[in-house]
PDB file of N, CA and C in Angstrom:
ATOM      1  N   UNK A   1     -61.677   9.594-148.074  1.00  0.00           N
ATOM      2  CA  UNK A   1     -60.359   9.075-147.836  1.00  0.00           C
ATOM      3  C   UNK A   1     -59.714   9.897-146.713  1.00  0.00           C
ATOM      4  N   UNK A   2     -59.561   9.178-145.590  1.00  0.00           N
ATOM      5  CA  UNK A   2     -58.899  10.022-144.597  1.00  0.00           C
ATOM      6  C   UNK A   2     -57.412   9.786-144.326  1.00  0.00           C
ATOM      7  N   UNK A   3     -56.816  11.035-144.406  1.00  0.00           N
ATOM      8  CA  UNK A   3     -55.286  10.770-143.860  1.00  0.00           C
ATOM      9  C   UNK A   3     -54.802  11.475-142.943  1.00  0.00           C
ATOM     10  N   UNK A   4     -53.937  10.779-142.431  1.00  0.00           N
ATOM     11  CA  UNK A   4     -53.216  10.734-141.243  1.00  0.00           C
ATOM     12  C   UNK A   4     -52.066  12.260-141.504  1.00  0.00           C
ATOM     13  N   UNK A   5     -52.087  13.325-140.755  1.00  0.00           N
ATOM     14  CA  UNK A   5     -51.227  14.610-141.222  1.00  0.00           C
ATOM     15  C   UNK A   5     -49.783  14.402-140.314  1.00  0.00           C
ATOM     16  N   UNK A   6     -50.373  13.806-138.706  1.00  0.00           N
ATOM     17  CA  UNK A   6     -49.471  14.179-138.048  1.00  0.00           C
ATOM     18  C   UNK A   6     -48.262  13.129-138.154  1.00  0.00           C
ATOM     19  N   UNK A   7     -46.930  13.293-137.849  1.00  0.00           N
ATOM     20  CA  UNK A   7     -45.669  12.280-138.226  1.00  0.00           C
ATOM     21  C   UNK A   7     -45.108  12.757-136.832  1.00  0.00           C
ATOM     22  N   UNK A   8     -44.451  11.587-136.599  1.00  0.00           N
ATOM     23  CA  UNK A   8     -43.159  11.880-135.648  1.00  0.00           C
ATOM     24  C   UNK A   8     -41.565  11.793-136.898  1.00  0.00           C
ATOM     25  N   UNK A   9     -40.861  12.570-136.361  1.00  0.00           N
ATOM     26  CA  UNK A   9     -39.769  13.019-136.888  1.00  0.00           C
ATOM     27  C   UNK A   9     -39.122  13.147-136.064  1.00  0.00           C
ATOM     28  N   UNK A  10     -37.084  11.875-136.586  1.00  0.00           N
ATOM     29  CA  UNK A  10     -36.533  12.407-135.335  1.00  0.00           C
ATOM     30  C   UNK A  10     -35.500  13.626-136.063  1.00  0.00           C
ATOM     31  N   UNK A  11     -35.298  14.315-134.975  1.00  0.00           N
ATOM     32  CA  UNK A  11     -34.133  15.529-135.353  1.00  0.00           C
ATOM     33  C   UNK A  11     -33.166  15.360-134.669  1.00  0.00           C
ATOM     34  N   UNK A  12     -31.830  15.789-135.771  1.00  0.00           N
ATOM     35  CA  UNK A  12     -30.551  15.841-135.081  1.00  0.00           C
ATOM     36  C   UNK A  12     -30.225  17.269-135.284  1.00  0.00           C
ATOM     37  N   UNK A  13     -29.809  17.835-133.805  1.00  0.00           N
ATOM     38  CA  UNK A  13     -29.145  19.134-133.788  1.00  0.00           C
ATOM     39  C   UNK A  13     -27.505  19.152-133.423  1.00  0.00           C
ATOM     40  N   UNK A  14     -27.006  20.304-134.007  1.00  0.00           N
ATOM     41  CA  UNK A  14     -25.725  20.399-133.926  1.00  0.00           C
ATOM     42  C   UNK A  14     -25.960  21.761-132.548  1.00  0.00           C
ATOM     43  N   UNK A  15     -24.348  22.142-131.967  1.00  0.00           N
ATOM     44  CA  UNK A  15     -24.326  22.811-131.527  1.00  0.00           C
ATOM     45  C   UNK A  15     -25.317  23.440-130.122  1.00  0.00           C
ATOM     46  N   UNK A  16     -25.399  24.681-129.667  1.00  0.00           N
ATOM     47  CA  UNK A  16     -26.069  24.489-128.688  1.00  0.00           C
ATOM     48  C   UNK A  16     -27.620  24.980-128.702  1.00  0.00           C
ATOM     49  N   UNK A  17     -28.627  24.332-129.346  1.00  0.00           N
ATOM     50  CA  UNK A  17     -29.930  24.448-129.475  1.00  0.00           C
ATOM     51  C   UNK A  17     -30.631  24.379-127.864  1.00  0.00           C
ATOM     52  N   UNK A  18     -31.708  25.849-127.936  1.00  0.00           N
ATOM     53  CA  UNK A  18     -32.071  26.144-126.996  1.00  0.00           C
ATOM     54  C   UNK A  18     -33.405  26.893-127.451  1.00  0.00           C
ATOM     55  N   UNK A  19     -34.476  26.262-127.444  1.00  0.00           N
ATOM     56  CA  UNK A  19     -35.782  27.576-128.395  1.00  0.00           C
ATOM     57  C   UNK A  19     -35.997  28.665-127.031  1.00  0.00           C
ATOM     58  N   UNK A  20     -34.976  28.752-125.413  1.00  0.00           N
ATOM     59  CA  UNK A  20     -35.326  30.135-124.981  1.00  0.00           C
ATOM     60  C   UNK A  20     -34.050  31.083-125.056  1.00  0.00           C
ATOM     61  N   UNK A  21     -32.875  30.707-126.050  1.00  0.00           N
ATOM     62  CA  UNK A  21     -32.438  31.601-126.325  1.00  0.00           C
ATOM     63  C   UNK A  21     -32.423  32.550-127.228  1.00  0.00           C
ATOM     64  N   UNK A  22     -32.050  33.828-127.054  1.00  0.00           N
ATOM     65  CA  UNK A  22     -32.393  34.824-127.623  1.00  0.00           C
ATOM     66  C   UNK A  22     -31.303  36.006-127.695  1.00  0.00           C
ATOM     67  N   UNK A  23     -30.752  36.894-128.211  1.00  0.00           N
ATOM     68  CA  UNK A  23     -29.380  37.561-128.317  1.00  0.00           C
ATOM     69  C   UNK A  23     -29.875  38.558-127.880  1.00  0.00           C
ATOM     70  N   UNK A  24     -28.692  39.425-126.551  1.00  0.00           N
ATOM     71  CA  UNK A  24     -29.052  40.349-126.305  1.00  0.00           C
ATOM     72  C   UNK A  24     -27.973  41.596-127.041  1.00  0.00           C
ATOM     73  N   UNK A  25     -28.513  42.868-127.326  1.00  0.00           N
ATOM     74  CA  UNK A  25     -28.158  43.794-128.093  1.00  0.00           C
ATOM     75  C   UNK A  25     -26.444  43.966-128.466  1.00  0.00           C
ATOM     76  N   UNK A  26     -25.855  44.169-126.795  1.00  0.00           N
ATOM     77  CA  UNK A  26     -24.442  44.048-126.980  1.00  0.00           C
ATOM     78  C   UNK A  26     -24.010  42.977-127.654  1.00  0.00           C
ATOM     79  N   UNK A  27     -24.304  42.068-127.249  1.00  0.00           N
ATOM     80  CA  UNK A  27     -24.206  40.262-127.631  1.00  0.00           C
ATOM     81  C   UNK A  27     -23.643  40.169-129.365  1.00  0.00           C
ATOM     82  N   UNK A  28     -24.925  40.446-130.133  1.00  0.00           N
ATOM     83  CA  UNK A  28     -25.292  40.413-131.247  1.00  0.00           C
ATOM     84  C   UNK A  28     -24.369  41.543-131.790  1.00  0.00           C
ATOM     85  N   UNK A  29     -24.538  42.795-131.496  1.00  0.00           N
ATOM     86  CA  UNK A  29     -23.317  43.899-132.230  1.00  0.00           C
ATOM     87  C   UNK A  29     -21.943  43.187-132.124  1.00  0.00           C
ATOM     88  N   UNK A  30     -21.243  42.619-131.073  1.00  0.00           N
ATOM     89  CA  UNK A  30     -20.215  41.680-130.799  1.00  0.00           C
ATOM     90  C   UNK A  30     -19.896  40.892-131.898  1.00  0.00           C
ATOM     91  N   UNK A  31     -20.729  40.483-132.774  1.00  0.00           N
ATOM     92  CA  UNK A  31     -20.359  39.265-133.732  1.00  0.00           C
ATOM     93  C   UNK A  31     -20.413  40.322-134.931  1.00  0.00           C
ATOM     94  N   UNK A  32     -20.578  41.999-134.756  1.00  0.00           N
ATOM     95  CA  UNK A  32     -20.420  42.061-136.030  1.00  0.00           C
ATOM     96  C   UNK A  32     -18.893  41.767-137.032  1.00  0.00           C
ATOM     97  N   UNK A  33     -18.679  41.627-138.027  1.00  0.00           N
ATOM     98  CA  UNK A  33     -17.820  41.311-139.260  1.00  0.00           C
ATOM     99  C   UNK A  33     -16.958  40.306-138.474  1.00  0.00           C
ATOM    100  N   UNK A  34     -17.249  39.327-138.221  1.00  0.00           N
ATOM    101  CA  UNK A  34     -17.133  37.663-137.638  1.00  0.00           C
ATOM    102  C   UNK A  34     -17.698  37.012-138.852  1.00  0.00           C
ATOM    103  N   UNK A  35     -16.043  36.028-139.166  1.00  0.00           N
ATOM    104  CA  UNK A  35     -16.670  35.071-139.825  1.00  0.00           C
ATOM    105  C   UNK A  35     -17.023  34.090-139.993  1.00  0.00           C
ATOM    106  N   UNK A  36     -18.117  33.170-140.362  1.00  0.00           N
ATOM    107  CA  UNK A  36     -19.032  32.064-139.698  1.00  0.00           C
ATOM    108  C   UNK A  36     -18.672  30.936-140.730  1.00  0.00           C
ATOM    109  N   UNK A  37     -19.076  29.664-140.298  1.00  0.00           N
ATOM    110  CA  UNK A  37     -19.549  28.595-141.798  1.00  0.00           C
ATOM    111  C   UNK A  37     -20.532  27.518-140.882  1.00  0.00           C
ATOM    112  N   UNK A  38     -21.090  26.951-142.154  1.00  0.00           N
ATOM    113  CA  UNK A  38     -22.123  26.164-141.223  1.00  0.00           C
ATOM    114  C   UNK A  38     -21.314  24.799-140.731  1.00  0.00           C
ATOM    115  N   UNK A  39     -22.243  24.324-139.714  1.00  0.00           N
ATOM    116  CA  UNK A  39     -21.169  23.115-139.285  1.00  0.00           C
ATOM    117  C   UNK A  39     -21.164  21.883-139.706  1.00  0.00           C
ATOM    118  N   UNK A  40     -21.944  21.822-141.078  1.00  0.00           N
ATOM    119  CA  UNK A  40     -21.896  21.101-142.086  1.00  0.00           C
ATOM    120  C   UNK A  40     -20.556  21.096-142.550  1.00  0.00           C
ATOM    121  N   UNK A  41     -19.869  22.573-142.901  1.00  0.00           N
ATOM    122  CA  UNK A  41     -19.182  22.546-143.387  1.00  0.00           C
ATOM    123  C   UNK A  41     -17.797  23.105-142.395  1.00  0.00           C
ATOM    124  N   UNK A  42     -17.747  22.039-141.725  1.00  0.00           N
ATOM    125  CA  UNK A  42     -16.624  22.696-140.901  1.00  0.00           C
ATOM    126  C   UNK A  42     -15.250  21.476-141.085  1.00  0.00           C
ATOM    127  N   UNK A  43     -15.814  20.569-142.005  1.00  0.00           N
ATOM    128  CA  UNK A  43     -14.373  19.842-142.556  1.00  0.00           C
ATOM    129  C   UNK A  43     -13.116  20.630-143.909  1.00  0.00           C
ATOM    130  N   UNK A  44     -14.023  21.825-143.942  1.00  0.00           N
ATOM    131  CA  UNK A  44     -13.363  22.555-144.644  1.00  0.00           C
ATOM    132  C   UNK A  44     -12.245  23.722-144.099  1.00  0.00           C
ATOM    133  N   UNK A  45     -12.233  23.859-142.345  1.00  0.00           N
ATOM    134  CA  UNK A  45     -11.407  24.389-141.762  1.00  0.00           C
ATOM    135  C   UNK A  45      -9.957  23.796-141.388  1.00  0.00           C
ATOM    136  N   UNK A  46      -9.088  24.863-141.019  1.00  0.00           N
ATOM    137  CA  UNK A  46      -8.642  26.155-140.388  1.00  0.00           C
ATOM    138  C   UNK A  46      -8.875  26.927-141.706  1.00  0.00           C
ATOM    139  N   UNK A  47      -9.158  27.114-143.196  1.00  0.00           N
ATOM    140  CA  UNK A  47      -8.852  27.139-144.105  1.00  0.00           C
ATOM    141  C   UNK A  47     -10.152  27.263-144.957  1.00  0.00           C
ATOM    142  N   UNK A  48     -11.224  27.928-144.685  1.00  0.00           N
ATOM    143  CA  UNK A  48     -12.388  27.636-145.878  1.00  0.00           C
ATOM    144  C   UNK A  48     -12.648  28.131-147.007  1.00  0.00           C
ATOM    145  N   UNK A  49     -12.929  27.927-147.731  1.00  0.00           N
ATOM    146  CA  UNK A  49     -13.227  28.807-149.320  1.00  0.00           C
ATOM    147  C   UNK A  49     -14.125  29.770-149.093  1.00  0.00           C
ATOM    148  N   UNK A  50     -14.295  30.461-149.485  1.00  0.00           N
ATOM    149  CA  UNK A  50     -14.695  31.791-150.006  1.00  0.00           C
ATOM    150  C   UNK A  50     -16.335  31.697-149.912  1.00  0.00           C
ATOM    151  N   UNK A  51     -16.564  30.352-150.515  1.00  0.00           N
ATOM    152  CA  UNK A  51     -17.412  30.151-150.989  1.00  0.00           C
ATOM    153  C   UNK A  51     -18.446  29.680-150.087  1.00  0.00           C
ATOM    154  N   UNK A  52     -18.386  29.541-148.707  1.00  0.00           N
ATOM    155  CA  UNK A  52     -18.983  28.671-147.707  1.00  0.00           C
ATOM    156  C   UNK A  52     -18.625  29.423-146.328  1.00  0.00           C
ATOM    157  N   UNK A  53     -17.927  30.844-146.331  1.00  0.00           N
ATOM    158  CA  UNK A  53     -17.895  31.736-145.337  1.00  0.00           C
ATOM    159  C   UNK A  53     -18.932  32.821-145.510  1.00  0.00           C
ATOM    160  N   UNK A  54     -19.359  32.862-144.443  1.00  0.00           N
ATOM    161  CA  UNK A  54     -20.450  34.358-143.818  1.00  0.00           C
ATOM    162  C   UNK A  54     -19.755  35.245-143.010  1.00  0.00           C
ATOM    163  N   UNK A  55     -20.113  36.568-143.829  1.00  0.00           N
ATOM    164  CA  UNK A  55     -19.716  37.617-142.605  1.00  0.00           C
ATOM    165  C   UNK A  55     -21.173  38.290-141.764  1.00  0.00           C
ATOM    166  N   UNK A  56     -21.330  38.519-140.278  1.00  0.00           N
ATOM    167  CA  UNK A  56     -22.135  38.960-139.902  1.00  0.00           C
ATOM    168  C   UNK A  56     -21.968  40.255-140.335  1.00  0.00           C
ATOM    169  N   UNK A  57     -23.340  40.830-140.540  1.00  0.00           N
ATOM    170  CA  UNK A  57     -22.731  42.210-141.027  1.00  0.00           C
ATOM    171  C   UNK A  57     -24.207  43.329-141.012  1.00  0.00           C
ATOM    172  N   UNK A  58     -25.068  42.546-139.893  1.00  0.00           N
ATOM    173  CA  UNK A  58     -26.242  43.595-139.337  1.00  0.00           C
ATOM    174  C   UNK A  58     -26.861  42.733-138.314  1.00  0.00           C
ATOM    175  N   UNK A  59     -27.578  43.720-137.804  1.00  0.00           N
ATOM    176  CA  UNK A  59     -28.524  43.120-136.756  1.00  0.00           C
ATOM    177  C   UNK A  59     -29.763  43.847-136.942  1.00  0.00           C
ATOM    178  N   UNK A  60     -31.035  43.220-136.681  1.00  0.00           N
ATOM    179  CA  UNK A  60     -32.295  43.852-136.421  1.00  0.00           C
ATOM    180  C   UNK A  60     -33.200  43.432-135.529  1.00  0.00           C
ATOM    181  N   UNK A  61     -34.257  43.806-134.751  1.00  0.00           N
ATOM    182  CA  UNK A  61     -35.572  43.318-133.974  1.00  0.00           C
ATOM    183  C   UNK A  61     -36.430  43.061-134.805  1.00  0.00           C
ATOM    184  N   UNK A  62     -36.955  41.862-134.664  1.00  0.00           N
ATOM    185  CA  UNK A  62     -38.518  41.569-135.293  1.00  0.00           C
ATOM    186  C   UNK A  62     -39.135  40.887-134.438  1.00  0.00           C
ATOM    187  N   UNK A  63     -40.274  41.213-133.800  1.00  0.00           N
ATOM    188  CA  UNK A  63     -41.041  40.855-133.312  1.00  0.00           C
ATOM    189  C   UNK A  63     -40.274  40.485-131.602  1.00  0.00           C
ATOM    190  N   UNK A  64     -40.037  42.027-131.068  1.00  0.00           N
ATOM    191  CA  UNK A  64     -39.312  41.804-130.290  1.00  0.00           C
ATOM    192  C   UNK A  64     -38.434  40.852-129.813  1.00  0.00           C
ATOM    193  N   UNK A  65     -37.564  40.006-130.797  1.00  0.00           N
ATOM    194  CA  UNK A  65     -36.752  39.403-130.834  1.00  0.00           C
ATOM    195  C   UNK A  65     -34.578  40.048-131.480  1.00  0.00           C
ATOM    196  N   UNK A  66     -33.987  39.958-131.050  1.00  0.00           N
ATOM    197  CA  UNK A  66     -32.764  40.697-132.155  1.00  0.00           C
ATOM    198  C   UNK A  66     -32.441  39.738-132.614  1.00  0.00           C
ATOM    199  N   UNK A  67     -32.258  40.082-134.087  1.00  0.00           N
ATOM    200  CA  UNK A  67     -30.999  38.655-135.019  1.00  0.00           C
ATOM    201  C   UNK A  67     -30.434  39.461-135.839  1.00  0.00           C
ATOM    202  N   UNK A  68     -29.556  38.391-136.427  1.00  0.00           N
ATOM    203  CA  UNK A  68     -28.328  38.696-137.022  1.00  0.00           C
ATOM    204  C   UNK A  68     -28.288  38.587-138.419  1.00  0.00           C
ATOM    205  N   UNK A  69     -27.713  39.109-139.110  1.00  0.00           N
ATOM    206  CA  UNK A  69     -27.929  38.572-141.115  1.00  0.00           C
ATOM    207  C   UNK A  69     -26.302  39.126-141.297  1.00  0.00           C
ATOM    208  N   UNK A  70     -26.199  37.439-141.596  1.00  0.00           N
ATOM    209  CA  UNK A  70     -25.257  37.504-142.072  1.00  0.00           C
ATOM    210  C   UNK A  70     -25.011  36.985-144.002  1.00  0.00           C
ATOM    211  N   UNK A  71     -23.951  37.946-144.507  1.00  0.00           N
ATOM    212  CA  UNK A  71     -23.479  38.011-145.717  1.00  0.00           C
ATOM    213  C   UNK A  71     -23.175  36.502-146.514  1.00  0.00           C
ATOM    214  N   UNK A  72     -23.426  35.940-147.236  1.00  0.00           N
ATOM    215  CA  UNK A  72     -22.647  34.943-148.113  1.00  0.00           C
ATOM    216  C   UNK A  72     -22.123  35.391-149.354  1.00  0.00           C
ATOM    217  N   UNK A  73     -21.503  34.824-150.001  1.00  0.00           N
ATOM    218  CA  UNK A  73     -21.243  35.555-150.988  1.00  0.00           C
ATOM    219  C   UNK A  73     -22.231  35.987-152.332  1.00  0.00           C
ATOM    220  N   UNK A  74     -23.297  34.232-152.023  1.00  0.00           N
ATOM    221  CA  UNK A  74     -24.181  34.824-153.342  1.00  0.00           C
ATOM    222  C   UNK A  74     -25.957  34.933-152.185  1.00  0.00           C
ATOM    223  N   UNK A  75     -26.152  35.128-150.762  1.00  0.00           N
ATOM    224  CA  UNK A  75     -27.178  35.492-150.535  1.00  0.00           C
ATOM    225  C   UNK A  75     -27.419  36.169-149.021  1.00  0.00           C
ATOM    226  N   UNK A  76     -28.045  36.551-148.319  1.00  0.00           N
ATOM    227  CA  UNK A  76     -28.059  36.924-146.695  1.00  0.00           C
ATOM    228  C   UNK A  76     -28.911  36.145-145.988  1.00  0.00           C
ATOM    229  N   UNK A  77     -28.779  35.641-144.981  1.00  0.00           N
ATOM    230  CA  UNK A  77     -29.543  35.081-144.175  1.00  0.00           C
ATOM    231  C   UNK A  77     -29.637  36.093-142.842  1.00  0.00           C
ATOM    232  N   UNK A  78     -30.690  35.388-142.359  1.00  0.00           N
ATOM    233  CA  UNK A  78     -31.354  36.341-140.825  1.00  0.00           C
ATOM    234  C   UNK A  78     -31.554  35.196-139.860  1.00  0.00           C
ATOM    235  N   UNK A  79     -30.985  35.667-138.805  1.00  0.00           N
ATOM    236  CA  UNK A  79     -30.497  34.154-138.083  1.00  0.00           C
ATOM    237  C   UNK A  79     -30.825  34.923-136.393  1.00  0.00           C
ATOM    238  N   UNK A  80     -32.215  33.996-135.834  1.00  0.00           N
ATOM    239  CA  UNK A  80     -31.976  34.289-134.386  1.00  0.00           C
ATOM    240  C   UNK A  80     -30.934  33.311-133.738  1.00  0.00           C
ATOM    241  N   UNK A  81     -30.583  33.510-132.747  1.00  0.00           N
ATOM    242  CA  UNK A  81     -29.780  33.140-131.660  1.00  0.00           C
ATOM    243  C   UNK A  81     -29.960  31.278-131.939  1.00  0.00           C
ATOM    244  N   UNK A  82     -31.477  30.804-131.208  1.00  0.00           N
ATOM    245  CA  UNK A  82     -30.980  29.871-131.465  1.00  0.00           C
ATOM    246  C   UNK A  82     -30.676  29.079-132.894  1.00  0.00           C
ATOM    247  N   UNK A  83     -31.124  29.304-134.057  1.00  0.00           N
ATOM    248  CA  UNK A  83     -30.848  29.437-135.451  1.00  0.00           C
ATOM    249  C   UNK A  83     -28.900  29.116-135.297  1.00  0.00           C
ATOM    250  N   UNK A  84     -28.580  30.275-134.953  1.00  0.00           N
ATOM    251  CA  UNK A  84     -26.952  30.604-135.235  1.00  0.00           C
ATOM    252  C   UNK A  84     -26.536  29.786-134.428  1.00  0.00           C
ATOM    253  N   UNK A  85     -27.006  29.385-133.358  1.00  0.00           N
ATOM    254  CA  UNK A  85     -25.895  28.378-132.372  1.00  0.00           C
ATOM    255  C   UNK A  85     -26.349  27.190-132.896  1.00  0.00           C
ATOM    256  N   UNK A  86     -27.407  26.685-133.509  1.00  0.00           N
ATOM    257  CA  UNK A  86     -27.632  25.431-133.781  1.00  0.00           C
ATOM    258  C   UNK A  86     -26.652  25.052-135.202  1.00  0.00           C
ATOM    259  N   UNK A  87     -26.751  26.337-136.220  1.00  0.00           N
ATOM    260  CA  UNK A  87     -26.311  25.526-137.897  1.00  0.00           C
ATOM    261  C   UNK A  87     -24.697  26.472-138.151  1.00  0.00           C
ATOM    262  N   UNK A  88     -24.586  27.402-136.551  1.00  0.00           N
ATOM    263  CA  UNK A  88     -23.315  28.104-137.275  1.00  0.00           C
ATOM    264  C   UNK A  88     -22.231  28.000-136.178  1.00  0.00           C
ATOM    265  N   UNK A  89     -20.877  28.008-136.608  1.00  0.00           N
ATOM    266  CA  UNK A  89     -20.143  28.134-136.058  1.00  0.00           C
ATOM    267  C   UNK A  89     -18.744  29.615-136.301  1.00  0.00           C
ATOM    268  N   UNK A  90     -18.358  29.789-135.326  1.00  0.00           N
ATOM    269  CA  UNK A  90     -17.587  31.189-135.883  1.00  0.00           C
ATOM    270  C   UNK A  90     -15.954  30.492-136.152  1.00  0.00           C
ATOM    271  N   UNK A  91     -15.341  31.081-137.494  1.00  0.00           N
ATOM    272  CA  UNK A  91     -14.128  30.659-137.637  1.00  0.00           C
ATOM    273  C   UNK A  91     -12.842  30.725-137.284  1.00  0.00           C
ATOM    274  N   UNK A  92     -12.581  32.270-136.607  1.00  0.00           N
ATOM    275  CA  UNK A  92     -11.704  32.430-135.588  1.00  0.00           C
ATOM    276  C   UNK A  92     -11.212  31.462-134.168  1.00  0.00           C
ATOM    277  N   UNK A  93     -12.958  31.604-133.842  1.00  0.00           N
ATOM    278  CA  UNK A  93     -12.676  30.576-132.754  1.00  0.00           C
ATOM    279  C   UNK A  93     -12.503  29.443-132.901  1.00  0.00           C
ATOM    280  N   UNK A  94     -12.773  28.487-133.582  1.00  0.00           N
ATOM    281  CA  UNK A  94     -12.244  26.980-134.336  1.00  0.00           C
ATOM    282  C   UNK A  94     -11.223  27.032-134.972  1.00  0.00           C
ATOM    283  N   UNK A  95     -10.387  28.146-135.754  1.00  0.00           N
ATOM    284  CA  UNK A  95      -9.042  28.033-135.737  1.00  0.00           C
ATOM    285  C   UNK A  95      -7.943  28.539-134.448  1.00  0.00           C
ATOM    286  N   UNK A  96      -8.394  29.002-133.599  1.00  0.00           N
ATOM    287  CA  UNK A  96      -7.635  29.143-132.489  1.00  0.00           C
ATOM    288  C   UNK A  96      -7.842  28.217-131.863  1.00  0.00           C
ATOM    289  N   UNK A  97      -8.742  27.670-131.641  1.00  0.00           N
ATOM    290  CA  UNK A  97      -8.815  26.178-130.644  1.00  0.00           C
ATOM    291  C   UNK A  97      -7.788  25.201-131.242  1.00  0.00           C
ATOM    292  N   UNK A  98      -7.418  24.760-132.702  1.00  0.00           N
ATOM    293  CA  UNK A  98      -6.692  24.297-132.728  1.00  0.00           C
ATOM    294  C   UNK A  98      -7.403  22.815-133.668  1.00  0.00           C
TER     295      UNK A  98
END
Protein backbone atom coordinates (compact mmCIF):
# COMPACT_ATOMS: atom_id res chain seq x y z
CA UNK A 1 0.00 0.00 0.00
CA UNK A 2 1.67 3.10 -1.05
CA UNK A 3 1.07 6.57 0.27
CA UNK A 4 1.43 9.73 -0.76
CA UNK A 5 3.56 11.80 2.42
CA UNK A 6 4.02 14.96 0.65
CA UNK A 7 0.87 17.80 0.98
CA UNK A 8 0.74 21.25 -0.09
CA UNK A 9 -0.42 23.49 2.74
CA UNK A 10 -1.52 26.95 2.50
CA UNK A 11 -0.15 29.26 5.38
CA UNK A 12 -1.30 32.40 6.73
CA UNK A 13 1.25 34.64 8.46
CA UNK A 14 0.70 37.52 10.63
CA UNK A 15 3.12 40.26 11.05
CA UNK A 16 6.51 40.58 9.54
CA UNK A 17 7.74 36.95 8.61
CA UNK A 18 11.14 36.74 7.21
CA UNK A 19 13.14 33.06 7.68
CA UNK A 20 16.55 35.60 7.16
CA UNK A 21 15.80 37.40 10.07
CA UNK A 22 17.63 37.06 13.01
CA UNK A 23 18.11 39.46 16.34
CA UNK A 24 21.08 41.15 16.86
CA UNK A 25 22.47 41.27 20.59
CA UNK A 26 21.63 44.98 21.38
CA UNK A 27 18.32 44.41 19.51
CA UNK A 28 17.15 41.52 21.66
CA UNK A 29 18.50 42.98 25.27
CA UNK A 30 16.18 46.10 24.04
CA UNK A 31 12.97 44.09 24.45
CA UNK A 32 14.03 43.07 27.76
CA UNK A 33 10.79 43.35 30.44
CA UNK A 34 8.49 44.42 27.28
CA UNK A 35 5.25 43.31 27.30
CA UNK A 36 4.01 41.11 24.43
CA UNK A 37 0.56 39.14 23.46
CA UNK A 38 0.07 37.08 20.57
CA UNK A 39 -1.74 38.61 17.68
CA UNK A 40 -4.32 36.24 18.03
CA UNK A 41 -5.00 37.91 20.84
CA UNK A 42 -4.77 41.42 20.20
CA UNK A 43 -8.71 42.05 20.35
CA UNK A 44 -8.06 42.02 23.86
CA UNK A 45 -6.10 45.43 23.80
CA UNK A 46 -5.25 48.67 25.02
CA UNK A 47 -6.21 46.54 28.08
CA UNK A 48 -5.18 42.69 28.29
CA UNK A 49 -5.59 40.22 31.05
CA UNK A 50 -3.01 38.95 32.86
CA UNK A 51 -3.59 35.99 31.48
CA UNK A 52 -2.48 36.35 27.73
CA UNK A 53 0.56 38.89 28.47
CA UNK A 54 4.38 37.90 28.15
CA UNK A 55 7.15 39.53 29.66
CA UNK A 56 10.51 39.18 27.78
CA UNK A 57 12.71 38.41 30.38
CA UNK A 58 16.08 36.60 28.81
CA UNK A 59 17.93 36.09 25.90
CA UNK A 60 20.25 33.25 24.74
CA UNK A 61 22.41 31.84 21.52
CA UNK A 62 21.69 28.49 20.21
CA UNK A 63 23.17 27.42 17.48
CA UNK A 64 24.62 30.63 16.67
CA UNK A 65 21.43 32.18 16.47
CA UNK A 66 20.09 34.88 19.67
CA UNK A 67 16.40 34.53 20.98
CA UNK A 68 14.33 35.63 23.35
CA UNK A 69 12.09 33.68 26.20
CA UNK A 70 9.67 35.24 27.17
CA UNK A 71 7.55 34.75 30.62
CA UNK A 72 3.69 33.77 30.61
CA UNK A 73 2.17 33.41 33.47
CA UNK A 74 1.72 29.60 33.51
CA UNK A 75 4.86 28.75 30.92
CA UNK A 76 8.19 30.31 28.89
CA UNK A 77 8.62 30.28 25.46
CA UNK A 78 11.97 30.77 23.32
CA UNK A 79 11.26 32.76 20.39
CA UNK A 80 13.77 33.60 17.42
CA UNK A 81 13.28 36.80 15.66
CA UNK A 82 11.38 35.57 13.01
CA UNK A 83 9.06 33.42 15.48
CA UNK A 84 8.41 36.88 17.53
CA UNK A 85 7.64 39.10 14.57
CA UNK A 86 5.44 36.57 13.01
CA UNK A 87 2.96 35.39 16.35
CA UNK A 88 3.97 38.49 18.68
CA UNK A 89 3.23 41.78 19.05
CA UNK A 90 4.57 44.32 21.82
CA UNK A 91 1.85 46.15 23.96
CA UNK A 92 3.17 49.47 24.60
CA UNK A 93 3.53 50.04 21.14
CA UNK A 94 -0.17 49.13 20.09
CA UNK A 95 -1.40 51.12 22.90
CA UNK A 96 0.42 54.20 21.93
CA UNK A 97 -0.46 53.92 18.36
CA UNK A 98 -3.80 54.32 19.37
Amino acid sequence: MAMNMSRDYDIETFGDWNPELSFELNEAVSLFYKEVIRIQDRAHLPKPPIEVIGIVCGVLTLNDEIEVIIRFPNKLEQLCKTEFCGDFILVEKTCLDG
